[in-house]
Protein backbone atom coordinates (compact mmCIF):
# COMPACT_ATOMS: atom_id res chain seq x y z
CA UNK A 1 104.86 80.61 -240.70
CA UNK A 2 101.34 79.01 -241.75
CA UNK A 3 98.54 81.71 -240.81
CA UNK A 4 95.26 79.53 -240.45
CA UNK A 5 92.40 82.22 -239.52
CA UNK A 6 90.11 79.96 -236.85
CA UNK A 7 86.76 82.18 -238.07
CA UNK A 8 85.52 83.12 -241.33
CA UNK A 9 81.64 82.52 -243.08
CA UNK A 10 80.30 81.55 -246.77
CA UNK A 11 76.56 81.50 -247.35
CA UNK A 12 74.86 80.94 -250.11
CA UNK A 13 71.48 82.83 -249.24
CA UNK A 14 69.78 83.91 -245.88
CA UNK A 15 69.85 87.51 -245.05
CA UNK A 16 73.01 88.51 -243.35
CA UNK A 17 73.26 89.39 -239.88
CA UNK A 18 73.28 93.72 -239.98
CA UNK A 19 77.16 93.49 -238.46
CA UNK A 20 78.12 91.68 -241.84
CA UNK A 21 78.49 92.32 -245.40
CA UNK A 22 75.20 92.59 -246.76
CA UNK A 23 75.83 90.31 -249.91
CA UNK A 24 73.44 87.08 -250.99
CA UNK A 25 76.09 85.16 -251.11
CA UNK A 26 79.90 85.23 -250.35
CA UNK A 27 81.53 81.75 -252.68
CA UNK A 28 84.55 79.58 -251.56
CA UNK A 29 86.88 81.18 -254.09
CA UNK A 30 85.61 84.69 -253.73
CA UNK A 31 87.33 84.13 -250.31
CA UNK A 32 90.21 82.25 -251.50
CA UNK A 33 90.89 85.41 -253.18
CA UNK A 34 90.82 87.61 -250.08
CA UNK A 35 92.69 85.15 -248.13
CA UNK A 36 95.63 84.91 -250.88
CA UNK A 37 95.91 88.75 -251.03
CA UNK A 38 96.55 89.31 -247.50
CA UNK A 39 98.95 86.27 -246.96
CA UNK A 40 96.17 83.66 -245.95
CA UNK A 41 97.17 80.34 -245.97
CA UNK A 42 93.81 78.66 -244.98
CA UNK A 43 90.54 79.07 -242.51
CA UNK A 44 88.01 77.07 -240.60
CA UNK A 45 84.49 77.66 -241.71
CA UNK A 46 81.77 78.38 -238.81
CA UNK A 47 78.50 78.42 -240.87
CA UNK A 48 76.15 80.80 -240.35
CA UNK A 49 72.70 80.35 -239.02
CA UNK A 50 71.23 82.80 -241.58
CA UNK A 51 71.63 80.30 -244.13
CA UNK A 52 70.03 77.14 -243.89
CA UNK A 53 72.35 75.75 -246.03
CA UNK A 54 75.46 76.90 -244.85
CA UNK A 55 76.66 73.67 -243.73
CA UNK A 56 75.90 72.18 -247.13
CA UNK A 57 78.49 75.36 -248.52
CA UNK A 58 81.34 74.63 -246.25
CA UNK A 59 81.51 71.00 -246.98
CA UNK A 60 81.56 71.57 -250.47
CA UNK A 61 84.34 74.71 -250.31
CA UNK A 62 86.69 71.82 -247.86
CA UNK A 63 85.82 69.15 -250.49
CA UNK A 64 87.10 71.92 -253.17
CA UNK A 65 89.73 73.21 -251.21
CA UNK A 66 90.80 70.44 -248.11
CA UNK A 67 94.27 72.34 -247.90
CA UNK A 68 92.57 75.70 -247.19
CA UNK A 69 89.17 75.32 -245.58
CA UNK A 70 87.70 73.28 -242.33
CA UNK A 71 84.46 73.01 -240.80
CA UNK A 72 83.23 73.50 -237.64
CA UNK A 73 79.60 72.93 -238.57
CA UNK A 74 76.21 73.05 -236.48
CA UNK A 75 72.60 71.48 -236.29
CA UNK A 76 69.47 72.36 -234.80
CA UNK A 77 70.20 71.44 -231.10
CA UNK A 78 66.23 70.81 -230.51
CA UNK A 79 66.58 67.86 -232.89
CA UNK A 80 66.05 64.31 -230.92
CA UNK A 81 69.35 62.89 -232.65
CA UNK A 82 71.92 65.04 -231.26
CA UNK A 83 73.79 62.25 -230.51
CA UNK A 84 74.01 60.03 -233.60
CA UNK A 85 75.04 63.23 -235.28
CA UNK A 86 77.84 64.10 -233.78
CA UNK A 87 78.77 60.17 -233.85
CA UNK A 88 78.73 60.48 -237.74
CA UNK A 89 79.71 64.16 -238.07
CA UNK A 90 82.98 64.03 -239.18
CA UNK A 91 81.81 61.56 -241.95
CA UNK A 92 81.51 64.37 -244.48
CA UNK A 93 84.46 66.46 -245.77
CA UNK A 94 86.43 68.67 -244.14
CA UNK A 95 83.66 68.83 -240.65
CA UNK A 96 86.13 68.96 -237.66
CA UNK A 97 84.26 70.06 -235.14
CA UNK A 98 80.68 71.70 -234.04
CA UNK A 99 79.77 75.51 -233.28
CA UNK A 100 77.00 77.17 -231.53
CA UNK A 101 75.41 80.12 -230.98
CA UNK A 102 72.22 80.41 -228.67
CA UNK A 103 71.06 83.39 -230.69
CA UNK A 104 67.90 82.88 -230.26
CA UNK A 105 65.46 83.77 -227.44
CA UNK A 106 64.30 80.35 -226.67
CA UNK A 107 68.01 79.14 -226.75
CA UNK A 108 69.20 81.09 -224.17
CA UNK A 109 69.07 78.84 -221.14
CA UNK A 110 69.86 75.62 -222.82
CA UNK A 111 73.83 75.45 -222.11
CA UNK A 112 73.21 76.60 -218.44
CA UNK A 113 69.07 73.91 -217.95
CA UNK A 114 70.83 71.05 -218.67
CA UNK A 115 69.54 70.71 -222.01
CA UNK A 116 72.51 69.75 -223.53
CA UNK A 117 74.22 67.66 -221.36
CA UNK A 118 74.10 64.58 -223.93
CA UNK A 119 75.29 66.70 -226.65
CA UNK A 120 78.82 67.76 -224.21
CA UNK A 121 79.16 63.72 -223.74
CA UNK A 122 78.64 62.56 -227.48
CA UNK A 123 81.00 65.43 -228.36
CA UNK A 124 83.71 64.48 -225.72
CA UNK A 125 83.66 60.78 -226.75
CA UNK A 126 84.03 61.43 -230.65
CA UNK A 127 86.93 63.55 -229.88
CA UNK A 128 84.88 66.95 -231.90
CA UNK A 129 85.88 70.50 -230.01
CA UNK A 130 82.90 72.42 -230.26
CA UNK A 131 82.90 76.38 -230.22
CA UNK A 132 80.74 78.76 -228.33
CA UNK A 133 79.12 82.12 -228.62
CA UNK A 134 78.88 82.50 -225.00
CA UNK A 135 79.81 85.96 -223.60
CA UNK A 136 76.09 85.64 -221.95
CA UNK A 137 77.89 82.55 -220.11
CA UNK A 138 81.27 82.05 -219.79
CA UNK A 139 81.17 80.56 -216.15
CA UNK A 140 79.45 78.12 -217.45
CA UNK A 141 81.48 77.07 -220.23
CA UNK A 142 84.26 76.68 -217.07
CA UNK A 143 80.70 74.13 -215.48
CA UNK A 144 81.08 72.40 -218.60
CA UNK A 145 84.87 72.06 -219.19
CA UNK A 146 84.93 70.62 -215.43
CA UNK A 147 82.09 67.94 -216.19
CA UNK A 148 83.50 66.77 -219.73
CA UNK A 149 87.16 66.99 -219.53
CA UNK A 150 87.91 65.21 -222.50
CA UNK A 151 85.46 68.02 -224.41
CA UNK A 152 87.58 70.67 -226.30
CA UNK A 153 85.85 74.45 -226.02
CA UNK A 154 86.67 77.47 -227.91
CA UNK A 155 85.42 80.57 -226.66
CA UNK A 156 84.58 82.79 -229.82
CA UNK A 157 85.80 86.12 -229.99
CA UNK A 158 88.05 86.60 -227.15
CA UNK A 159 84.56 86.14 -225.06
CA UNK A 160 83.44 89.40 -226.20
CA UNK A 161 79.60 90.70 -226.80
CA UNK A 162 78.39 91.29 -230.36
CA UNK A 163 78.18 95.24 -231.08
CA UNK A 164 80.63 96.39 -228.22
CA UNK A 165 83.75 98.28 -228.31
CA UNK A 166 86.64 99.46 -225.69
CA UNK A 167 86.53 98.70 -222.05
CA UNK A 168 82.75 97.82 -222.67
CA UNK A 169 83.55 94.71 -225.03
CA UNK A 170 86.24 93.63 -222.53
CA UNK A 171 84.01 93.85 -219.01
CA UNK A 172 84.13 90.21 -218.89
CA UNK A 173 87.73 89.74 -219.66
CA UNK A 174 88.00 88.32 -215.45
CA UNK A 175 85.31 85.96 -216.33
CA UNK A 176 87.07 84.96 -219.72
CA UNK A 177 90.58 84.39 -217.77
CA UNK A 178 89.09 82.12 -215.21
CA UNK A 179 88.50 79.97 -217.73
CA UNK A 180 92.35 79.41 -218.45
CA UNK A 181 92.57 77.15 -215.43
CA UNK A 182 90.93 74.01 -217.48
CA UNK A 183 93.06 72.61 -219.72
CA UNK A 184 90.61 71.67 -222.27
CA UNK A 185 89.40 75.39 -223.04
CA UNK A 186 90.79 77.53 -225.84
CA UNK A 187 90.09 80.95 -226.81
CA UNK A 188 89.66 82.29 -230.36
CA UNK A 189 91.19 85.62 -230.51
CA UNK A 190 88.80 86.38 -233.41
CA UNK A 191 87.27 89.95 -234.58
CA UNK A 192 89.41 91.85 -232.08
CA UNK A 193 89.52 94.93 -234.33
CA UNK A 194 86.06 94.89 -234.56
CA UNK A 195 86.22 95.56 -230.75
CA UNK A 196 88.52 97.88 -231.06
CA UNK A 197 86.93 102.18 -230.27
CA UNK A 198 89.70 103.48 -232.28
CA UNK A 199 91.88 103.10 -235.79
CA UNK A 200 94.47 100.55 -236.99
CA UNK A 201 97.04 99.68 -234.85
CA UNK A 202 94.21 99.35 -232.41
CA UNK A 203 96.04 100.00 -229.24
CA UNK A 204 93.06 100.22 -226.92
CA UNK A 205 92.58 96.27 -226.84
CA UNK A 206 96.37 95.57 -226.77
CA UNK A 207 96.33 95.28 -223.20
CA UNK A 208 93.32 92.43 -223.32
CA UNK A 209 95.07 90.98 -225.92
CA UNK A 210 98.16 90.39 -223.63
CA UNK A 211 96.11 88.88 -220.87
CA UNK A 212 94.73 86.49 -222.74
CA UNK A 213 97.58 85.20 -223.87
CA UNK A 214 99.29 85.31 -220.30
CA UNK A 215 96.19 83.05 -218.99
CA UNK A 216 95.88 80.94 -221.89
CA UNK A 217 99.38 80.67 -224.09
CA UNK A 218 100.30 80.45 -226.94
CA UNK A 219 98.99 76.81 -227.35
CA UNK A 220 95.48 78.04 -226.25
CA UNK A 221 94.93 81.07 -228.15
CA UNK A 222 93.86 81.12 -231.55
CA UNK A 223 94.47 84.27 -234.13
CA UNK A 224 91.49 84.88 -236.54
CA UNK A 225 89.16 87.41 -238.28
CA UNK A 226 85.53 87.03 -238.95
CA UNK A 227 86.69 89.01 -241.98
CA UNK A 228 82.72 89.60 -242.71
CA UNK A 229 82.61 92.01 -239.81
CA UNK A 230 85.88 93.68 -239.78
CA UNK A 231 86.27 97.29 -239.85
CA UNK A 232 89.57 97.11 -241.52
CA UNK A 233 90.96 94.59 -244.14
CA UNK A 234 92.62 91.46 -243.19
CA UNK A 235 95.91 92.48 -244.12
CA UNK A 236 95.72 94.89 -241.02
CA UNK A 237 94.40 91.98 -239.54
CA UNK A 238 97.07 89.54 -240.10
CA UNK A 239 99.53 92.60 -239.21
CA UNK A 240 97.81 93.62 -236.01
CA UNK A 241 99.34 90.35 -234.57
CA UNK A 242 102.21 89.84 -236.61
CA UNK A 243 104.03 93.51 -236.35
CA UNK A 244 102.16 95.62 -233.72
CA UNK A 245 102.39 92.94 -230.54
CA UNK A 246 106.01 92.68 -229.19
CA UNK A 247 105.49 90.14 -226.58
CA UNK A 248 104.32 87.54 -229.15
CA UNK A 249 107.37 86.75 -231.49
CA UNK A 250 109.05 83.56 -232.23
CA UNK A 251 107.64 79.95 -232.05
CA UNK A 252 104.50 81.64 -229.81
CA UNK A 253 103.78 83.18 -232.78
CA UNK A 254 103.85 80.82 -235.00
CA UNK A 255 101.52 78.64 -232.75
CA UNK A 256 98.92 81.79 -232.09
CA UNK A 257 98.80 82.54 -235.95
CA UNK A 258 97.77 78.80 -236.91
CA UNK A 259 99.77 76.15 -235.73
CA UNK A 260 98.18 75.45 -232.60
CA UNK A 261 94.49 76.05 -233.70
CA UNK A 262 95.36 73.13 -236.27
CA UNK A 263 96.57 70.67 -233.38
CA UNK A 264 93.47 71.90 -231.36
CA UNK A 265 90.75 71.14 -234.14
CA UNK A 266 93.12 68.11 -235.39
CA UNK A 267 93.26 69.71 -239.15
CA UNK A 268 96.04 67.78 -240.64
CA UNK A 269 96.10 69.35 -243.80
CA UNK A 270 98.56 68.23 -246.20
CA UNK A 271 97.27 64.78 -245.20
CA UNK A 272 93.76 65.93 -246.15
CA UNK A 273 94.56 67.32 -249.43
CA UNK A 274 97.16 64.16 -249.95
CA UNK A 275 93.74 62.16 -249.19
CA UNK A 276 91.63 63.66 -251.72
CA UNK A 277 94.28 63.60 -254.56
CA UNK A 278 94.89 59.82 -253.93
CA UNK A 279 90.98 59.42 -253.91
């Protein structure tokens, strides 16, 4: 089985958010070395906003590393060339795919204003997913899906608030479900012990965990860690999904734990690495 976690960070400067490790930077093979202790085979960057350069960082760990890292980059969405962005996006190494996070005061209406409609079309016509921070608007996201359905969404984080544990992080979950009815939205089941109001084996969100995967399947639901915020190591992580869940087992597994986040994002990556070597 090939264990691909769908969320991690590097940064090379920028202060951390307070919910992360507060380090100045956190390197491409500093990670590596996490990732090969607890059984790790790769991970899809999402830079972080704190950095300014954090796009810059991930391109140069996928360059470094194609068989272990992707991108799923960002820009500033009140640039006036959204568009020809995304149309040459992909143009640098390993950038798959686009992530945003409306963190931001003045951001907050823009997915639900119509602010952004060009930036769901140029996305859905160069074939990018793009994943969302949006537990302040997951109906939407379903508006969206609806509007652009050749447009790929992942819902970070199981579609859970920042800073929220227990039933609390999970008083959504209905909203987050309804969204398994469009085919072109996925769900990253990312940070769940970091939602979690009690110790490792975490058995408080077990019961979300299965409902998500009921709505979604395993095609549609993606395993992963933002390891930067975990309040356990990724080991436990990894082992949360692997041992402690007996309804997912077998080829379901195999799919949650990498394989289908890889079809999702389109990260073929022994051809990537096959690429660079030949280049």
């Amino acid at each position: 089985m090939s264990i691909v976690d769908c969320h991690v960070h590097l940064w090379a400067g920028g202060q951390p958010s307070p919910a992360h490790r507060q380090v100045p930077a956190l390197a491409a093979a500093t990670l590596l070395a996490e990732m090969d202790a607890a059984g790790v085979d790769a991970a899809v960057i999402q830079p972080p906003a704190w950095d300014a350069t954090s796009n810059e960082v991930a391109v140069a760990a996928a360059a470094a590393y194609p068989e272990r890292y992707a991108v799923l980059g960002w820009f500033p969405l009140n640039q006036t060339d959204n568009q020809s962005q995304v149309a040459r996006w992909t143009e640098r190494p390993g950038m798959l795919g686009l992530r945003f996070t409306f963190s931001q005061p003045h951001e907050k209406t823009w997915p639900t204003d119509g602010s952004l409609d060009g930036l769901w079309e140029a996305a859905a016509a160069a074939q990018l997913p793009v994943a969302l921070a949006c537990s302040d608007f997951l109906p939407t996201v379903g508006i969206i899906a609806q509007r652009h359905p050749r447009l790929r969404l992942l819902v970070d984080h199981l579609g859970a608030p920042l800073r929220s544990t227990g039933a609390a992080a999970y008083a959504r979950i209905d909203e987050l479900i309804a969204l398994a009815r469009y085919p072109n939205i996925a769900v990253k089941a990312s940070a769940a012990p970091g939602y979690s109001g009690e110790a490792y084996p975490f058995t408080d969100i077990h019961p979300y965990l299965q409902r998500v995967f009921d709505a979604f399947g395993a095609q549609r639901m993606f395993w992963g860690t933002d390891i930067t915020r975990m309040p356990c190591t990724w080991r436990q992580c990894v082992s949360l999904f692997t041992e402690e869940l007996p309804w997912l087992r077998g080829s379901d597994l195999d799919l949650v734990m990498g394989e289908a986040l890889c079809q999702w994002i389109g990260w073929q990556r022994g051809a990537a690495a096959s690429a660079i070597s030949r280049g």
